[in-house]
PDB file of N, CA and C in Angstrom:
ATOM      1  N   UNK A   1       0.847  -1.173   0.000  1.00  0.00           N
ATOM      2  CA  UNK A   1       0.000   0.000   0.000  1.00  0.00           C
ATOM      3  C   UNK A   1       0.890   1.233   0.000  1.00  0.00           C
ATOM      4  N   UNK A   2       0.526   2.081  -0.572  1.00  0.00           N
ATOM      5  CA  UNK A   2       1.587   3.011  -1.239  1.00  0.00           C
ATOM      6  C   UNK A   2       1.333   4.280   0.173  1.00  0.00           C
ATOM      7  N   UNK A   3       2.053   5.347   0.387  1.00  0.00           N
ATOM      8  CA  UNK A   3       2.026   5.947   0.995  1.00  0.00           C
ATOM      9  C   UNK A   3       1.741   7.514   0.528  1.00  0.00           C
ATOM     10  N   UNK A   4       1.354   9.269   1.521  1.00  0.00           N
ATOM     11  CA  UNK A   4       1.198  10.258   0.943  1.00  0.00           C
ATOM     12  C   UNK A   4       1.803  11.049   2.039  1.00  0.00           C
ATOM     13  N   UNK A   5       3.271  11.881   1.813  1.00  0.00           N
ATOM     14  CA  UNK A   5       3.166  12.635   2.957  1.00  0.00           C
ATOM     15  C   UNK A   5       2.578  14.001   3.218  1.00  0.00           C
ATOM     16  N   UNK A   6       1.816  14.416   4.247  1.00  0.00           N
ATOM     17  CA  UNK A   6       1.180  15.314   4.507  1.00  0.00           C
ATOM     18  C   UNK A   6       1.585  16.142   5.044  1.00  0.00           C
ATOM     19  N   UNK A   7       2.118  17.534   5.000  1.00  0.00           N
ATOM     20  CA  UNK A   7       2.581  18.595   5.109  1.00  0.00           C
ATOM     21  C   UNK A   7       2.025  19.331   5.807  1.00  0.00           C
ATOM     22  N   UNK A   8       2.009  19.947   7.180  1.00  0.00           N
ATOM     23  CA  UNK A   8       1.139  21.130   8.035  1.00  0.00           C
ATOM     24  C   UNK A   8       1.809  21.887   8.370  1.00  0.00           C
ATOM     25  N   UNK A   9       1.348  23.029   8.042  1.00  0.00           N
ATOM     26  CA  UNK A   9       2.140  24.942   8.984  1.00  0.00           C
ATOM     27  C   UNK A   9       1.592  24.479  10.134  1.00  0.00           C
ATOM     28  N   UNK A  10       2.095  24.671  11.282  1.00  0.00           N
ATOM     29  CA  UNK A  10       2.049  24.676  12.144  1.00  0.00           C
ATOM     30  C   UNK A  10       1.001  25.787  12.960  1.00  0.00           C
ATOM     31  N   UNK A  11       0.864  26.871  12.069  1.00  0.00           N
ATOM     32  CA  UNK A  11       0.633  27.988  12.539  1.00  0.00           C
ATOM     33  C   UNK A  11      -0.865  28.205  11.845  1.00  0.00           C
ATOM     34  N   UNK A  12      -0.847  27.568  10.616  1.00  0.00           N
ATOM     35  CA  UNK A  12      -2.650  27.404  10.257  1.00  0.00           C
ATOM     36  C   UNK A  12      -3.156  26.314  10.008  1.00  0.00           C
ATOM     37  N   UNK A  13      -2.630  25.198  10.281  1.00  0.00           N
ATOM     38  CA  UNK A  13      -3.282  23.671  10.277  1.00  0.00           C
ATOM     39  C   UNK A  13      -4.717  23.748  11.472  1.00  0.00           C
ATOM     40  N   UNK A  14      -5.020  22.742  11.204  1.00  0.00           N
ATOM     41  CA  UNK A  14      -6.093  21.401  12.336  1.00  0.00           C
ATOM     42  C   UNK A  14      -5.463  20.248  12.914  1.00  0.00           C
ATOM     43  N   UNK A  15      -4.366  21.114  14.246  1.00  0.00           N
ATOM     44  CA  UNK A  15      -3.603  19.948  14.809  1.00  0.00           C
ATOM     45  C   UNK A  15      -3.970  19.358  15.289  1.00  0.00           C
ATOM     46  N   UNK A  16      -5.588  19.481  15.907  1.00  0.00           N
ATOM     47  CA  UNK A  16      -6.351  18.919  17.050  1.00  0.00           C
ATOM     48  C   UNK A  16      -6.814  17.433  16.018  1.00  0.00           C
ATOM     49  N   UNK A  17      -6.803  17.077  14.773  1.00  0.00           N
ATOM     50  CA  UNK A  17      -7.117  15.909  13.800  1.00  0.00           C
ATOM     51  C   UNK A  17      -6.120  15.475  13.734  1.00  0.00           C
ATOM     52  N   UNK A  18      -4.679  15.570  14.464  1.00  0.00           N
ATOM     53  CA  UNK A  18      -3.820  14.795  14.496  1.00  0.00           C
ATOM     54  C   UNK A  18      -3.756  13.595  15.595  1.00  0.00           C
ATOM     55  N   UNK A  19      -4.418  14.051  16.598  1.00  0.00           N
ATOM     56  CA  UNK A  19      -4.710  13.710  17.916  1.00  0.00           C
ATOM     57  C   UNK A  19      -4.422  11.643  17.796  1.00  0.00           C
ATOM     58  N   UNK A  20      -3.287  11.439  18.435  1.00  0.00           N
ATOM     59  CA  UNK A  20      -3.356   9.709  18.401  1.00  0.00           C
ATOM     60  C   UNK A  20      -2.277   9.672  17.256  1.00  0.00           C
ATOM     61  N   UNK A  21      -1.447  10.406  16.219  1.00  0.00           N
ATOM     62  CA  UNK A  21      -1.319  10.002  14.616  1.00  0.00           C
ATOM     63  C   UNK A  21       0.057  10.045  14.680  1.00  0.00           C
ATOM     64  N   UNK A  22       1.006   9.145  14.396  1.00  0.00           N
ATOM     65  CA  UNK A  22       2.557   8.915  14.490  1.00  0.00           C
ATOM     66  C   UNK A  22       2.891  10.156  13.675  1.00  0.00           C
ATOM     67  N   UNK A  23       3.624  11.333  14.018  1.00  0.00           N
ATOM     68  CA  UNK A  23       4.356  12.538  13.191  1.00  0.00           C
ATOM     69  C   UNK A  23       5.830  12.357  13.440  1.00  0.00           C
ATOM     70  N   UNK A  24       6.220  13.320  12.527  1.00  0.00           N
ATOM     71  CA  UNK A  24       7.415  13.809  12.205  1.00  0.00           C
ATOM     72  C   UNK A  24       7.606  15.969  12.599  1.00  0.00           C
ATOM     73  N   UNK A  25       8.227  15.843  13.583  1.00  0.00           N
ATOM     74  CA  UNK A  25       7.797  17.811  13.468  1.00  0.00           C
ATOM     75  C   UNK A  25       9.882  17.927  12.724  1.00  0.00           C
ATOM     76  N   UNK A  26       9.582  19.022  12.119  1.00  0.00           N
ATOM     77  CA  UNK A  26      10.650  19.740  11.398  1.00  0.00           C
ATOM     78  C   UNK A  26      10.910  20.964  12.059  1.00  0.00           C
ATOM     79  N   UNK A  27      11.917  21.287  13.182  1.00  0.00           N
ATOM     80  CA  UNK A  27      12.014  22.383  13.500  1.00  0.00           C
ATOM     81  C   UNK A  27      12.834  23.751  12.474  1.00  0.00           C
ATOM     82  N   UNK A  28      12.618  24.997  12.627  1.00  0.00           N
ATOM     83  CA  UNK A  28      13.567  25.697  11.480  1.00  0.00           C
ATOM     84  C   UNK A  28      14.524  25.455  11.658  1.00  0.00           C
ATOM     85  N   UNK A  29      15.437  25.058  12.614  1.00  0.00           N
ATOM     86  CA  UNK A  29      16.842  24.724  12.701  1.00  0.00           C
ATOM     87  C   UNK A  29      17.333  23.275  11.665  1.00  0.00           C
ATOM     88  N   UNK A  30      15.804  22.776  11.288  1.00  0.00           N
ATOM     89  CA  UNK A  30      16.480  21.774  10.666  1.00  0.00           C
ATOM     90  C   UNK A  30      16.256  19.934  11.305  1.00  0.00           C
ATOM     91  N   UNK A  31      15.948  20.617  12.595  1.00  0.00           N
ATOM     92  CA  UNK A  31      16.040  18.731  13.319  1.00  0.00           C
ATOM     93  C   UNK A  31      15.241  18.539  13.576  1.00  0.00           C
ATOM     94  N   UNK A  32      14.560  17.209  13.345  1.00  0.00           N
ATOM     95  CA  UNK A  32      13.514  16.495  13.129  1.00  0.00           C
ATOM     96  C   UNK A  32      13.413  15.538  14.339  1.00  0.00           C
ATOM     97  N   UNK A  33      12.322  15.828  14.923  1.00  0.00           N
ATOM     98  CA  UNK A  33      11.667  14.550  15.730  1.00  0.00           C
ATOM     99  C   UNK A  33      10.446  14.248  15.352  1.00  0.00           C
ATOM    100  N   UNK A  34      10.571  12.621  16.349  1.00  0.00           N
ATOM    101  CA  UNK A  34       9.090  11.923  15.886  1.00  0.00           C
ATOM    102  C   UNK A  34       8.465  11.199  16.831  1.00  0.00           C
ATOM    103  N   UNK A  35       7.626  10.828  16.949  1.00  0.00           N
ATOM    104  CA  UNK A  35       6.040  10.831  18.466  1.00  0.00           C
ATOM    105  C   UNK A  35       5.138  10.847  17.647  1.00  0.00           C
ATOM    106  N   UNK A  36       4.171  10.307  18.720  1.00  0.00           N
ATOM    107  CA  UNK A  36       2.998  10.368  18.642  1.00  0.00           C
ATOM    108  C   UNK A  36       1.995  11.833  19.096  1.00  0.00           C
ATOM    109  N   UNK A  37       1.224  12.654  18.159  1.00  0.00           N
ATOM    110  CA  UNK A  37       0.783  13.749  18.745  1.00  0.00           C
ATOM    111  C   UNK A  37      -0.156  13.468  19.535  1.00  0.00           C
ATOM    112  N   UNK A  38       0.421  13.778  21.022  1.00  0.00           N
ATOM    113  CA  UNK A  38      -0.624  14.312  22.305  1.00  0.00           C
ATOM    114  C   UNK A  38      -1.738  15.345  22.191  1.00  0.00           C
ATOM    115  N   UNK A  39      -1.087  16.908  21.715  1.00  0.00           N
ATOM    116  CA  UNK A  39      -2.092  17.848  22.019  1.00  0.00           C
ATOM    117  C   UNK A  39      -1.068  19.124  21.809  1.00  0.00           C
ATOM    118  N   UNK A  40      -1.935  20.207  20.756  1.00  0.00           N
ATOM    119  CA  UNK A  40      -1.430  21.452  20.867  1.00  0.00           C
ATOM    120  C   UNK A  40      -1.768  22.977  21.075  1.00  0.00           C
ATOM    121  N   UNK A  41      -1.629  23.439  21.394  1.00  0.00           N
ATOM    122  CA  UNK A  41      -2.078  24.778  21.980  1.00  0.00           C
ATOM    123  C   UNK A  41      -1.642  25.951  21.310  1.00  0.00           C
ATOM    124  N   UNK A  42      -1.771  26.780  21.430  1.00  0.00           N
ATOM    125  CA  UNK A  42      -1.089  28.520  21.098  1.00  0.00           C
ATOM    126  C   UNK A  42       0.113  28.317  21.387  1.00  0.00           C
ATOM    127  N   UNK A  43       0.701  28.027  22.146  1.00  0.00           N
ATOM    128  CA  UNK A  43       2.148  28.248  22.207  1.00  0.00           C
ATOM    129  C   UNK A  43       3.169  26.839  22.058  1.00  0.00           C
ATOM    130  N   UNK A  44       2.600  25.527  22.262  1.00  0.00           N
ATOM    131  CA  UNK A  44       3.110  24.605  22.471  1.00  0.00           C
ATOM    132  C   UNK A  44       2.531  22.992  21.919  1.00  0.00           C
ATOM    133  N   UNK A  45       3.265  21.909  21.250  1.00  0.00           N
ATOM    134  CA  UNK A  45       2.867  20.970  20.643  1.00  0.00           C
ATOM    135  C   UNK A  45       3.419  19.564  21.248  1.00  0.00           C
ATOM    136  N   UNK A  46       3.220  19.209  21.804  1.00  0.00           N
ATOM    137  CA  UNK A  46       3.458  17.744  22.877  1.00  0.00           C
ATOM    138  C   UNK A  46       3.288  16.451  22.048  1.00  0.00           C
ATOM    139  N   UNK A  47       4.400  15.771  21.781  1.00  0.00           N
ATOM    140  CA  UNK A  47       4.647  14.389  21.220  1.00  0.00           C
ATOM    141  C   UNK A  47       4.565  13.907  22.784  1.00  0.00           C
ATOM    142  N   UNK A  48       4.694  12.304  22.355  1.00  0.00           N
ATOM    143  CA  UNK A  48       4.841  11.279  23.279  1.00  0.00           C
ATOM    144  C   UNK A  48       5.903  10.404  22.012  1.00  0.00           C
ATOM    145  N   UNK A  49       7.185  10.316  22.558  1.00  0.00           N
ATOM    146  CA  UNK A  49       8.316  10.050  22.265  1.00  0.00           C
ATOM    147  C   UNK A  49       7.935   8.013  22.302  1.00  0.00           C
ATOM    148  N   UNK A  50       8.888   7.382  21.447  1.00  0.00           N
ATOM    149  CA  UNK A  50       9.294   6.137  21.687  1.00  0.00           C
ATOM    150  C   UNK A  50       9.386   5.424  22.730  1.00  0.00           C
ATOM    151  N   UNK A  51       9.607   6.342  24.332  1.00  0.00           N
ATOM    152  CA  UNK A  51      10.212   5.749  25.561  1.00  0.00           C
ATOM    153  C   UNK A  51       8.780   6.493  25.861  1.00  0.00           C
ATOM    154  N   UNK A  52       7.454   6.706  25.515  1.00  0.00           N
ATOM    155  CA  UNK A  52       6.250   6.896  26.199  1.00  0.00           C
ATOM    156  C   UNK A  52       6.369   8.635  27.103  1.00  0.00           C
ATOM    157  N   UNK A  53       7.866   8.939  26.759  1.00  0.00           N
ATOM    158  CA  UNK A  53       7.702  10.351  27.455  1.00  0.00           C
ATOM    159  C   UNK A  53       6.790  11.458  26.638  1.00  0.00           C
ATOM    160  N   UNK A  54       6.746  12.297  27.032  1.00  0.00           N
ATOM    161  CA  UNK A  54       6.196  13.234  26.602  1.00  0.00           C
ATOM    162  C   UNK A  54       7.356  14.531  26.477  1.00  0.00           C
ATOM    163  N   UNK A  55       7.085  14.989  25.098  1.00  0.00           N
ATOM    164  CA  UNK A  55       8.537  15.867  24.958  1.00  0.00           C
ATOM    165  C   UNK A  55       7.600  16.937  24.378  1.00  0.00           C
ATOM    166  N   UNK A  56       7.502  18.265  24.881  1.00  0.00           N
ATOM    167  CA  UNK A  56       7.030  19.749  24.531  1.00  0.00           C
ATOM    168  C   UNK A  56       8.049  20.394  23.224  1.00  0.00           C
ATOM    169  N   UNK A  57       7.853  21.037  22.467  1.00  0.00           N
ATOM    170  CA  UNK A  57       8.274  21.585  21.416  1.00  0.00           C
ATOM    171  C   UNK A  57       7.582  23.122  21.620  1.00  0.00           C
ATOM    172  N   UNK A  58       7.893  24.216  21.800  1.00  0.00           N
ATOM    173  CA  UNK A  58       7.279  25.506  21.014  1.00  0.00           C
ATOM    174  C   UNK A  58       7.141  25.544  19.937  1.00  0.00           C
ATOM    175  N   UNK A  59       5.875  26.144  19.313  1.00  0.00           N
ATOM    176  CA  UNK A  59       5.109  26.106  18.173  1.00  0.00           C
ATOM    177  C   UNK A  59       6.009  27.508  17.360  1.00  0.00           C
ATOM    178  N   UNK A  60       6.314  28.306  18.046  1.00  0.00           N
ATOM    179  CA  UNK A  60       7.293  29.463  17.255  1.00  0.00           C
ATOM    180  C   UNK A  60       8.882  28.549  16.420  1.00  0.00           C
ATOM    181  N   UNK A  61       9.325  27.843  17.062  1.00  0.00           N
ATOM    182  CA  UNK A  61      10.272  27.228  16.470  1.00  0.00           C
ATOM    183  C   UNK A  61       9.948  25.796  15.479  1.00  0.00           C
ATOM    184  N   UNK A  62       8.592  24.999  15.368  1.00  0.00           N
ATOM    185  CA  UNK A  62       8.290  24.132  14.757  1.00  0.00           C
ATOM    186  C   UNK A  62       8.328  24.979  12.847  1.00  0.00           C
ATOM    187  N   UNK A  63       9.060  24.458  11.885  1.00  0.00           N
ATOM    188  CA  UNK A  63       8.666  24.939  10.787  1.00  0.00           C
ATOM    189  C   UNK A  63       7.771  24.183   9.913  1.00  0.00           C
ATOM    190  N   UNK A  64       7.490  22.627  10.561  1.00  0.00           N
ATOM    191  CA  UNK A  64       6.497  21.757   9.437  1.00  0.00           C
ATOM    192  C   UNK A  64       6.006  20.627  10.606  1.00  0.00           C
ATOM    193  N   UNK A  65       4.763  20.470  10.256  1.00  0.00           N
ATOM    194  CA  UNK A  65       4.584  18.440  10.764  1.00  0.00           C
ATOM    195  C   UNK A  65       4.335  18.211   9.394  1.00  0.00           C
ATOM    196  N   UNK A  66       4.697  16.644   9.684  1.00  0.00           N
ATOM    197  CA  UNK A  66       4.865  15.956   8.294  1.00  0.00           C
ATOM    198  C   UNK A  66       4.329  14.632   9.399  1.00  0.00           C
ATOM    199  N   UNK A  67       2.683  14.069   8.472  1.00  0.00           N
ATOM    200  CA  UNK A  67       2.209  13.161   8.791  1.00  0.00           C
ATOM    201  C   UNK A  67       2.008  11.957   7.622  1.00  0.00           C
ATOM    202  N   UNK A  68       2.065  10.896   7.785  1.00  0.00           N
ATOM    203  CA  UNK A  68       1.448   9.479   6.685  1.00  0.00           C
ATOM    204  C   UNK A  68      -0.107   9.460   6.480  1.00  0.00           C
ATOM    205  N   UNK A  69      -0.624   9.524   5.308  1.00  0.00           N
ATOM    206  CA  UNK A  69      -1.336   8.906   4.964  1.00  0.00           C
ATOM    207  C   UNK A  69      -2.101   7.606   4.210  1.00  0.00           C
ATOM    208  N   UNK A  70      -2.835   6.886   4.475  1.00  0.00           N
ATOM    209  CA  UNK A  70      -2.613   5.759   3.301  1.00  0.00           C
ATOM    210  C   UNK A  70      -3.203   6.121   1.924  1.00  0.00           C
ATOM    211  N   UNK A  71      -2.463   5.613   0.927  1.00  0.00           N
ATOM    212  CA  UNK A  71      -3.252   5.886  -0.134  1.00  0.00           C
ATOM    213  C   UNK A  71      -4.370   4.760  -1.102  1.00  0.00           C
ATOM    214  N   UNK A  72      -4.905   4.986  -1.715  1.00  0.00           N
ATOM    215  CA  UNK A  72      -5.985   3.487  -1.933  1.00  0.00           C
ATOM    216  C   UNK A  72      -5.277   2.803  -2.731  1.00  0.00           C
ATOM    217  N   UNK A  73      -4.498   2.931  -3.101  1.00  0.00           N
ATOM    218  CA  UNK A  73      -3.465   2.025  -3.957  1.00  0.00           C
ATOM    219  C   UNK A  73      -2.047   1.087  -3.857  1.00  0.00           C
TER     220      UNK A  73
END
């Protein structure tokens, strides 16, 4: 099953439909982490990391989420 990656500004997406969805965030510096999205707010976007932690990111320094979708093919 083929895959689609999905691209979100951070700053005008519907992060709250990410809620549960394995991401990728792209900070402007360049470095990339990946979790599961918890929950995001005005100022702040909360993965739950590999080791079940929970790791905070500021939303001023996030430059992309990048999520999977499936595609029908």
């Amino acid at each position: 099953m083929g895959k689609r990656l999905i691209r979100i500004d951070p700053a005008t997406g519907d992060l709250q439909s990410l809620t549960g969805m394995p991401v990728s965030i792209v900070l402007a510096s360049g470095a990339t982490y990946q979790g599961t999205f918890v929950s995001a707010d005005r100022q702040e976007l909360i993965l739950e990391d590999g080791l079940h932690r929970k790791r905070r990111h500021p939303l001023a320094l996030i430059g992309e989420i990048i999520c999977d979708k499936g595609s029908s093919f």
